[in-house]
PDB file of N, CA and C in Angstrom:
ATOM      1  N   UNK A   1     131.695 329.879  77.724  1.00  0.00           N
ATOM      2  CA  UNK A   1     130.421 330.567  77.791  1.00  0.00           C
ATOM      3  C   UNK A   1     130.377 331.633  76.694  1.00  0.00           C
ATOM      4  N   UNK A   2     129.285 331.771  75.668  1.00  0.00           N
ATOM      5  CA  UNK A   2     129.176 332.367  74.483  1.00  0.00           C
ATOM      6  C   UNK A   2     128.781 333.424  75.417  1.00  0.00           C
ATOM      7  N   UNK A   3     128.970 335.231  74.772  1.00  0.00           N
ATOM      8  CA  UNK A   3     128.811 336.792  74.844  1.00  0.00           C
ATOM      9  C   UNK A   3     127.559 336.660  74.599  1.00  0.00           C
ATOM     10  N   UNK A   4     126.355 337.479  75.514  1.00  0.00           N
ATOM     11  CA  UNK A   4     125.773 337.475  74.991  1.00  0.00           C
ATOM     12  C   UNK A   4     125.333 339.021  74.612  1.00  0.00           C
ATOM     13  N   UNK A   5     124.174 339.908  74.131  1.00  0.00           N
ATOM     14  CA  UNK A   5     124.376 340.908  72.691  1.00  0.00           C
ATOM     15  C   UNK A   5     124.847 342.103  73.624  1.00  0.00           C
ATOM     16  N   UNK A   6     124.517 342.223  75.288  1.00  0.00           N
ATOM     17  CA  UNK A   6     124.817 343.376  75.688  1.00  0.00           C
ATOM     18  C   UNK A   6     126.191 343.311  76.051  1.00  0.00           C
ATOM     19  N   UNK A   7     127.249 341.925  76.285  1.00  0.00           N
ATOM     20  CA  UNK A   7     128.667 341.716  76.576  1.00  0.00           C
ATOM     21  C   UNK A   7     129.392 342.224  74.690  1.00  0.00           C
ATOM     22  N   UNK A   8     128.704 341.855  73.921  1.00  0.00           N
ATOM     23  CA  UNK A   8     129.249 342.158  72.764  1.00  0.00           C
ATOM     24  C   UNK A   8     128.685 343.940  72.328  1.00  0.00           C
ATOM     25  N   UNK A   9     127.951 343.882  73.179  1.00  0.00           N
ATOM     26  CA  UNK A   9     128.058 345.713  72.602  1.00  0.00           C
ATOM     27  C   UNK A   9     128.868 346.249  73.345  1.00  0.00           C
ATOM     28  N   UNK A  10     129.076 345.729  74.734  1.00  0.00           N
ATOM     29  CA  UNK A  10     130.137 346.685  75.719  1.00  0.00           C
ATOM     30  C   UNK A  10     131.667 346.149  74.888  1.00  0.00           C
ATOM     31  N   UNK A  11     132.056 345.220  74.704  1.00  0.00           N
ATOM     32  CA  UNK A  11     133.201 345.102  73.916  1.00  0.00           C
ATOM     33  C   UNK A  11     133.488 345.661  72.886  1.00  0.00           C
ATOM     34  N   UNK A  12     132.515 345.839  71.912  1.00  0.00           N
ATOM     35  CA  UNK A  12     132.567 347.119  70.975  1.00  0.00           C
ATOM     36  C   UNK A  12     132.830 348.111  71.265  1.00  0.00           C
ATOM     37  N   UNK A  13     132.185 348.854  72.425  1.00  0.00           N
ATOM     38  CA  UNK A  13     132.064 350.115  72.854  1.00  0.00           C
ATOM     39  C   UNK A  13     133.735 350.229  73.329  1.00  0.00           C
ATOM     40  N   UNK A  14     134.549 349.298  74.282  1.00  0.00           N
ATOM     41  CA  UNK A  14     135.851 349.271  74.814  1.00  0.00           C
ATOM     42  C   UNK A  14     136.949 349.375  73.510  1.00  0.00           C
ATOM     43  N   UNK A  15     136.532 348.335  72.889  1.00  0.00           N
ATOM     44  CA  UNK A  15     137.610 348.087  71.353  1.00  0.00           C
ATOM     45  C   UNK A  15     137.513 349.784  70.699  1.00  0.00           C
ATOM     46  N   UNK A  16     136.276 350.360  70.728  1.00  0.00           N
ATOM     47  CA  UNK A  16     136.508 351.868  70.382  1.00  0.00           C
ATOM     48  C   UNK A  16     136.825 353.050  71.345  1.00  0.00           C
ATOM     49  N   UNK A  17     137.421 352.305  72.348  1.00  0.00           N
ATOM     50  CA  UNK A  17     137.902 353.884  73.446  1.00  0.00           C
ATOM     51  C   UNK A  17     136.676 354.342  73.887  1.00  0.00           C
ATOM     52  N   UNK A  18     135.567 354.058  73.688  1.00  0.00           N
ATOM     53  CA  UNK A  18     134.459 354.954  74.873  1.00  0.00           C
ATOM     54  C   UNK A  18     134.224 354.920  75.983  1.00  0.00           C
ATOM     55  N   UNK A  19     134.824 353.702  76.612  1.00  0.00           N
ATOM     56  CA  UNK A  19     134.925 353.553  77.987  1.00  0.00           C
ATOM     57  C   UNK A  19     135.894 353.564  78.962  1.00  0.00           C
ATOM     58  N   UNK A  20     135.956 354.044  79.756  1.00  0.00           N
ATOM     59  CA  UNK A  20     137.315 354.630  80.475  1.00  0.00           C
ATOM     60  C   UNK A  20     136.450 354.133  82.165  1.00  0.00           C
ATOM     61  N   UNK A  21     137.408 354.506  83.377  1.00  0.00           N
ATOM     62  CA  UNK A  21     137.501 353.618  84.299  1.00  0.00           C
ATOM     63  C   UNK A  21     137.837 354.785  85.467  1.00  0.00           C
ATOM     64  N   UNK A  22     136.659 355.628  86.327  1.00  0.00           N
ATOM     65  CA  UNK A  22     136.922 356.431  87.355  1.00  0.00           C
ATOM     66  C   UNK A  22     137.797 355.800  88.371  1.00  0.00           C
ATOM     67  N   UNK A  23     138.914 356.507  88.661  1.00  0.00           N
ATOM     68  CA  UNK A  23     140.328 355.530  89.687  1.00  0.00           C
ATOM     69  C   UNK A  23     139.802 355.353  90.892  1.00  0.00           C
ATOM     70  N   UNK A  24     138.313 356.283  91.514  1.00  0.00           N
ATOM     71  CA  UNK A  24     138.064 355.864  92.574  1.00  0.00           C
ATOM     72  C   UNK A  24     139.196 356.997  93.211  1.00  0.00           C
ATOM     73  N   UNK A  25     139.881 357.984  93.336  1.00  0.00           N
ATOM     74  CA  UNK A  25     140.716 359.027  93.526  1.00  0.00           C
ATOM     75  C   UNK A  25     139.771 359.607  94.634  1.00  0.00           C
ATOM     76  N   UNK A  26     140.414 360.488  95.326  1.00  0.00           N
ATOM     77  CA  UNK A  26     139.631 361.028  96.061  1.00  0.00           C
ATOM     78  C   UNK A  26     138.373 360.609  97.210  1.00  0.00           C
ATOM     79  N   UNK A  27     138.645 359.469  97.443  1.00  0.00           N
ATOM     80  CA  UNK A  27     137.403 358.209  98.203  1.00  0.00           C
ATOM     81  C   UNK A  27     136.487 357.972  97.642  1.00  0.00           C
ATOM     82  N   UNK A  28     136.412 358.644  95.895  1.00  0.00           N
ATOM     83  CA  UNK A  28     135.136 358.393  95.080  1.00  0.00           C
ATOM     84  C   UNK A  28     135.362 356.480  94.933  1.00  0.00           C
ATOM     85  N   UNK A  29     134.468 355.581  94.295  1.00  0.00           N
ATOM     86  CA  UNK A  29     134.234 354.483  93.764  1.00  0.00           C
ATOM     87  C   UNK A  29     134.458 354.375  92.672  1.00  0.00           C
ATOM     88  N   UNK A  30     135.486 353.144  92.037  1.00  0.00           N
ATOM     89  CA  UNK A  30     135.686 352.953  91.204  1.00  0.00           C
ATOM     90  C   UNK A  30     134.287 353.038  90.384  1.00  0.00           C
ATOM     91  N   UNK A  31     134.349 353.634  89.503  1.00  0.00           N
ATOM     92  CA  UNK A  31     133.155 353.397  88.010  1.00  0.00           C
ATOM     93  C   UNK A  31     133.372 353.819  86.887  1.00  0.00           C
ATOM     94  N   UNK A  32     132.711 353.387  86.083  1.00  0.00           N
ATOM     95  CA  UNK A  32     132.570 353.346  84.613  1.00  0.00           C
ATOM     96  C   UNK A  32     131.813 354.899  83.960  1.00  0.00           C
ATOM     97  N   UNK A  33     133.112 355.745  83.054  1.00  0.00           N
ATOM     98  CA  UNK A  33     132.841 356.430  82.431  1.00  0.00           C
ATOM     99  C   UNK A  33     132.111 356.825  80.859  1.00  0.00           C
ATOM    100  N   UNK A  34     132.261 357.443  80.149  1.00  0.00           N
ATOM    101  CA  UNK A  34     131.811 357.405  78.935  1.00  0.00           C
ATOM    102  C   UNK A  34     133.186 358.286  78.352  1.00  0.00           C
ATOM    103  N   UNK A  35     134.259 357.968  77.366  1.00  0.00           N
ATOM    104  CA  UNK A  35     135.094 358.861  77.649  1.00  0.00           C
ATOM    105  C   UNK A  35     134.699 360.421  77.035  1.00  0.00           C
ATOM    106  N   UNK A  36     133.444 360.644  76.690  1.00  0.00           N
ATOM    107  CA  UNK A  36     133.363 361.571  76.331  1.00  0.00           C
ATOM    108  C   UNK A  36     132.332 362.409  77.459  1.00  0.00           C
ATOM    109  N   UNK A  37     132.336 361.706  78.395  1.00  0.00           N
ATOM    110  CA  UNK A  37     131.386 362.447  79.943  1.00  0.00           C
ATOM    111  C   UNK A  37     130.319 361.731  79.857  1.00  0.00           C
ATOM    112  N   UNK A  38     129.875 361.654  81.247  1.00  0.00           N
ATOM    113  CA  UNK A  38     128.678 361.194  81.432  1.00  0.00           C
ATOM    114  C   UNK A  38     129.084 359.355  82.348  1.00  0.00           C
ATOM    115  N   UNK A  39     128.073 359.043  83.054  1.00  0.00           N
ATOM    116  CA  UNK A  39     128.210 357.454  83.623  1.00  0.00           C
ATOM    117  C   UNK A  39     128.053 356.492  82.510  1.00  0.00           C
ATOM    118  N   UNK A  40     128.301 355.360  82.449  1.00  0.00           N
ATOM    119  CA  UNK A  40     128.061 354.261  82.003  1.00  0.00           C
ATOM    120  C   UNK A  40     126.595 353.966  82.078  1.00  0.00           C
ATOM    121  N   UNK A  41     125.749 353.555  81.466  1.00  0.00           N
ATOM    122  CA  UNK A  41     124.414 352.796  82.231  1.00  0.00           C
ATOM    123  C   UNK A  41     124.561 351.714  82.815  1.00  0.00           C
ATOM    124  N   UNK A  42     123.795 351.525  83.674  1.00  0.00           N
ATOM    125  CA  UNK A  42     123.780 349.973  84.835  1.00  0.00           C
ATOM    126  C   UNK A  42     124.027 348.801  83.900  1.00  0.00           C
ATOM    127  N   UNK A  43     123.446 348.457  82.559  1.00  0.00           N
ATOM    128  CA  UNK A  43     123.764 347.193  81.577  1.00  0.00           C
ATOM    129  C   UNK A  43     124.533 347.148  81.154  1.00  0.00           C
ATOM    130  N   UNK A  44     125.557 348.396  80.706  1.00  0.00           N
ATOM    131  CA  UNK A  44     126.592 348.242  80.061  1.00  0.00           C
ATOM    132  C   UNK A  44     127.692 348.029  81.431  1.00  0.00           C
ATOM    133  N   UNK A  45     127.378 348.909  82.551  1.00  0.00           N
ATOM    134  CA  UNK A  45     128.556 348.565  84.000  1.00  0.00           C
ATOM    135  C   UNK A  45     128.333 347.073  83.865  1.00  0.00           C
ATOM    136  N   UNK A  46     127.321 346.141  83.638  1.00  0.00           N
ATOM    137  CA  UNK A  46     127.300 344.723  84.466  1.00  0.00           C
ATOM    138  C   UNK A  46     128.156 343.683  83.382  1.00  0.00           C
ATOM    139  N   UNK A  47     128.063 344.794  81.985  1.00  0.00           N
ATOM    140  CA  UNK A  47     128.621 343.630  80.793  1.00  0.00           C
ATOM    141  C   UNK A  47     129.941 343.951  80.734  1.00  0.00           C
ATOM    142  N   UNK A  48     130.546 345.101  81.294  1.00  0.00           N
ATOM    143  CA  UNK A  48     131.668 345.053  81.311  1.00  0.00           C
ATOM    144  C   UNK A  48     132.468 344.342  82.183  1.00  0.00           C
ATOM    145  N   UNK A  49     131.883 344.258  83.722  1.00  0.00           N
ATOM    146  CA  UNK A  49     131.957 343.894  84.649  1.00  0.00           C
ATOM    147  C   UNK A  49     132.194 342.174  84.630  1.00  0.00           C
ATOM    148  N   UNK A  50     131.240 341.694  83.638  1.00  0.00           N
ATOM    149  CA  UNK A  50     131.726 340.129  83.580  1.00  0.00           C
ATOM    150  C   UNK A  50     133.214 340.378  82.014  1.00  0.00           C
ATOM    151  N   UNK A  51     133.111 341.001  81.167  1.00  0.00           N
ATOM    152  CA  UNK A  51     133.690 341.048  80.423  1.00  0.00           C
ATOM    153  C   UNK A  51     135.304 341.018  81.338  1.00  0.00           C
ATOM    154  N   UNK A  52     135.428 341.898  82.035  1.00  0.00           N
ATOM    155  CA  UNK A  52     136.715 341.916  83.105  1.00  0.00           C
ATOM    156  C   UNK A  52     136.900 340.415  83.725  1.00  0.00           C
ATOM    157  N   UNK A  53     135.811 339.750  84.574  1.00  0.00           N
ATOM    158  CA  UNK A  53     135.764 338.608  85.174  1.00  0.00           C
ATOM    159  C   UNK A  53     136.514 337.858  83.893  1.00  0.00           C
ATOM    160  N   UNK A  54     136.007 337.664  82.809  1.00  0.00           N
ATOM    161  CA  UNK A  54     136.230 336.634  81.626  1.00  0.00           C
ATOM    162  C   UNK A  54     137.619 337.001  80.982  1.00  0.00           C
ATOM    163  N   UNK A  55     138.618 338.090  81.376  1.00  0.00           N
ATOM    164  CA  UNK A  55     139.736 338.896  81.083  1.00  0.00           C
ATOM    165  C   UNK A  55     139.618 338.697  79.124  1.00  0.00           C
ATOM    166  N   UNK A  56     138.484 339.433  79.261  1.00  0.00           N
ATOM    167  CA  UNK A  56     138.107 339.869  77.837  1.00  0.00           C
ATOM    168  C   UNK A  56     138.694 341.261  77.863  1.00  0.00           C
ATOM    169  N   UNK A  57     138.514 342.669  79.079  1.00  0.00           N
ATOM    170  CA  UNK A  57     139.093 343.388  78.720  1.00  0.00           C
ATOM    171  C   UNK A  57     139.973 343.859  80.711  1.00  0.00           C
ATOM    172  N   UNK A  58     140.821 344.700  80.328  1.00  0.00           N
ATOM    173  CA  UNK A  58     141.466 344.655  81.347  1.00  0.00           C
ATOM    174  C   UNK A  58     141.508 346.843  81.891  1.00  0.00           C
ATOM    175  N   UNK A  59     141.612 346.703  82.894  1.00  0.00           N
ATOM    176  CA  UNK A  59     142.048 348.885  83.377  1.00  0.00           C
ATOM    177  C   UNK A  59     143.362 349.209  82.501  1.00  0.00           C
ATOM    178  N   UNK A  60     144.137 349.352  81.689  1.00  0.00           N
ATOM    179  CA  UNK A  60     145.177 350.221  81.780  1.00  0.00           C
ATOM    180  C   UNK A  60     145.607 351.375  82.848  1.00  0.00           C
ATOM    181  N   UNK A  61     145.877 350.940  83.587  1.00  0.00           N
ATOM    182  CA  UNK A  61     145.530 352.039  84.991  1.00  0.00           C
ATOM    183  C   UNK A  61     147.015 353.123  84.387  1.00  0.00           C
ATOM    184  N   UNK A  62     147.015 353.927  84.487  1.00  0.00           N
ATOM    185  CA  UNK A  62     147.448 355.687  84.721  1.00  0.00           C
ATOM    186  C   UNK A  62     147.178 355.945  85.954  1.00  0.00           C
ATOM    187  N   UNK A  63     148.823 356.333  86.021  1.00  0.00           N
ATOM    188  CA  UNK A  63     148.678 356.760  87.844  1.00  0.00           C
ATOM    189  C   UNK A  63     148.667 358.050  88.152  1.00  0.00           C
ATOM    190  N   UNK A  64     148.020 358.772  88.723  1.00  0.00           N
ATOM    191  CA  UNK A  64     147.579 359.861  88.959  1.00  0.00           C
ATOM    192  C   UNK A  64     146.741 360.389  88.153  1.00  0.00           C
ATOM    193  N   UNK A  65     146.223 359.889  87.394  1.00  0.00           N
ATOM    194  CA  UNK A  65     145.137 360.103  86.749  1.00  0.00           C
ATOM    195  C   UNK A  65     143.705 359.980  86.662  1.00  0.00           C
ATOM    196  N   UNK A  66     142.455 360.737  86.907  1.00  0.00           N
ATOM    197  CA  UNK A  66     141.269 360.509  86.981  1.00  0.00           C
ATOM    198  C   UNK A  66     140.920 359.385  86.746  1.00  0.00           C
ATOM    199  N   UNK A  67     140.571 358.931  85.403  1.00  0.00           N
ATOM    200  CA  UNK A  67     140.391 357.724  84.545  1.00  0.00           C
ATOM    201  C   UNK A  67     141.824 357.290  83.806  1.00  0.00           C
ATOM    202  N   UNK A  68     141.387 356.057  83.437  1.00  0.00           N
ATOM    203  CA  UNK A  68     142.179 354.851  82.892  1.00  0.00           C
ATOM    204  C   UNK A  68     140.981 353.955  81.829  1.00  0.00           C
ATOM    205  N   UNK A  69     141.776 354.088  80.359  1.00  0.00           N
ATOM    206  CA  UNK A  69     140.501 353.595  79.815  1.00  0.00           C
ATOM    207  C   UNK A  69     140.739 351.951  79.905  1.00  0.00           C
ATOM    208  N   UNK A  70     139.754 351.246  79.593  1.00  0.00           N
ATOM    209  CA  UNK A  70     139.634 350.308  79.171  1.00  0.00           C
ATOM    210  C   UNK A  70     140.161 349.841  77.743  1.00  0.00           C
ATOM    211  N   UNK A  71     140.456 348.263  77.976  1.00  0.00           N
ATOM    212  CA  UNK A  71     141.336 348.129  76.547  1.00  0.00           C
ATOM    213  C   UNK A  71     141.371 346.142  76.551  1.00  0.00           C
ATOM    214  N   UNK A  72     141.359 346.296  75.402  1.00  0.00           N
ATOM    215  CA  UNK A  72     140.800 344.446  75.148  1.00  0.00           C
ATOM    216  C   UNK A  72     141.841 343.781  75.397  1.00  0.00           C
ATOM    217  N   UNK A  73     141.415 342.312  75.931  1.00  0.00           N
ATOM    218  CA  UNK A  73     142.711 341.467  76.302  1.00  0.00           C
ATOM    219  C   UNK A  73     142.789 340.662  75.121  1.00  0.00           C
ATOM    220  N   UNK A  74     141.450 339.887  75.705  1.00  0.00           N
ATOM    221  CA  UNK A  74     141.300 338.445  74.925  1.00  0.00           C
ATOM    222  C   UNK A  74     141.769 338.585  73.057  1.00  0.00           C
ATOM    223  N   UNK A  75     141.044 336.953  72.529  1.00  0.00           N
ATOM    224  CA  UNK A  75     141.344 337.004  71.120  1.00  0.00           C
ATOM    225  C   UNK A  75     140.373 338.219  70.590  1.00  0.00           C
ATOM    226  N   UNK A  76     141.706 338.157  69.437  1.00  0.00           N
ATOM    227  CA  UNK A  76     141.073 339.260  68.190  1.00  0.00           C
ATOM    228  C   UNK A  76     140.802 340.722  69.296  1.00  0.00           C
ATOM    229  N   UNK A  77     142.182 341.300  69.923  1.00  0.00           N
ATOM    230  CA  UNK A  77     142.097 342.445  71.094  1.00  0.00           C
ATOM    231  C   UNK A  77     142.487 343.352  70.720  1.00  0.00           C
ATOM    232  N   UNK A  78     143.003 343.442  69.478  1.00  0.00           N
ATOM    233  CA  UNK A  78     143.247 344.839  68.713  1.00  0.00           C
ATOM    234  C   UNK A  78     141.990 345.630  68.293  1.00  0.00           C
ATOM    235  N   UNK A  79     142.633 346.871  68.563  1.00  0.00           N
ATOM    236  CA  UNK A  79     141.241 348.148  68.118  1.00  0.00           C
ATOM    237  C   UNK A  79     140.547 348.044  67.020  1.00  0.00           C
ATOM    238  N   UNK A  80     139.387 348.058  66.673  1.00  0.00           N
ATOM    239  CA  UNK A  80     138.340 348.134  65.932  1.00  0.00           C
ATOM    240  C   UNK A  80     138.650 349.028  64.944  1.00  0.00           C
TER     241      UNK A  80
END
């Protein structure tokens, strides 16, 4: 199944560290940060969200830690 432009902008956005991964700590819900503050928007949560399903990108989870960024699996998964 080909990316389509909003799965390839959230992969951009991951390949450059802007997205990081709330641990859900504290009984909060796992969600999607900006690593520089702020939520994710709902299109970019849903493209990441299949992007994970498709193990395009995967949590680096950090334990005890707020967030855990995101970081590419699949081909061509090195940083931008």
């Amino acid at each position: 199944m080909a990316l389509v432009e909003e799965d390839v902008r959230a992969l951009e956005d991951v390949r450059r560290g802007l997205v990081v991964v709330h641990n859900g700590l504290v009984g909060a819900a796992e969600c999607y940060l900006w690593s520089g503050g702020g939520r994710v928007p709902p299109w970019e949560t849903q493209a990441v969200d299949r992007l994970r399903r498709r193990g395009l990108v995967a949590v680096a989870r950090r334990p005890g830690a707020p967030t855990s960024p995101l970081v590419p699996t699949g081909p061509g998964a090195s940083a931008a």
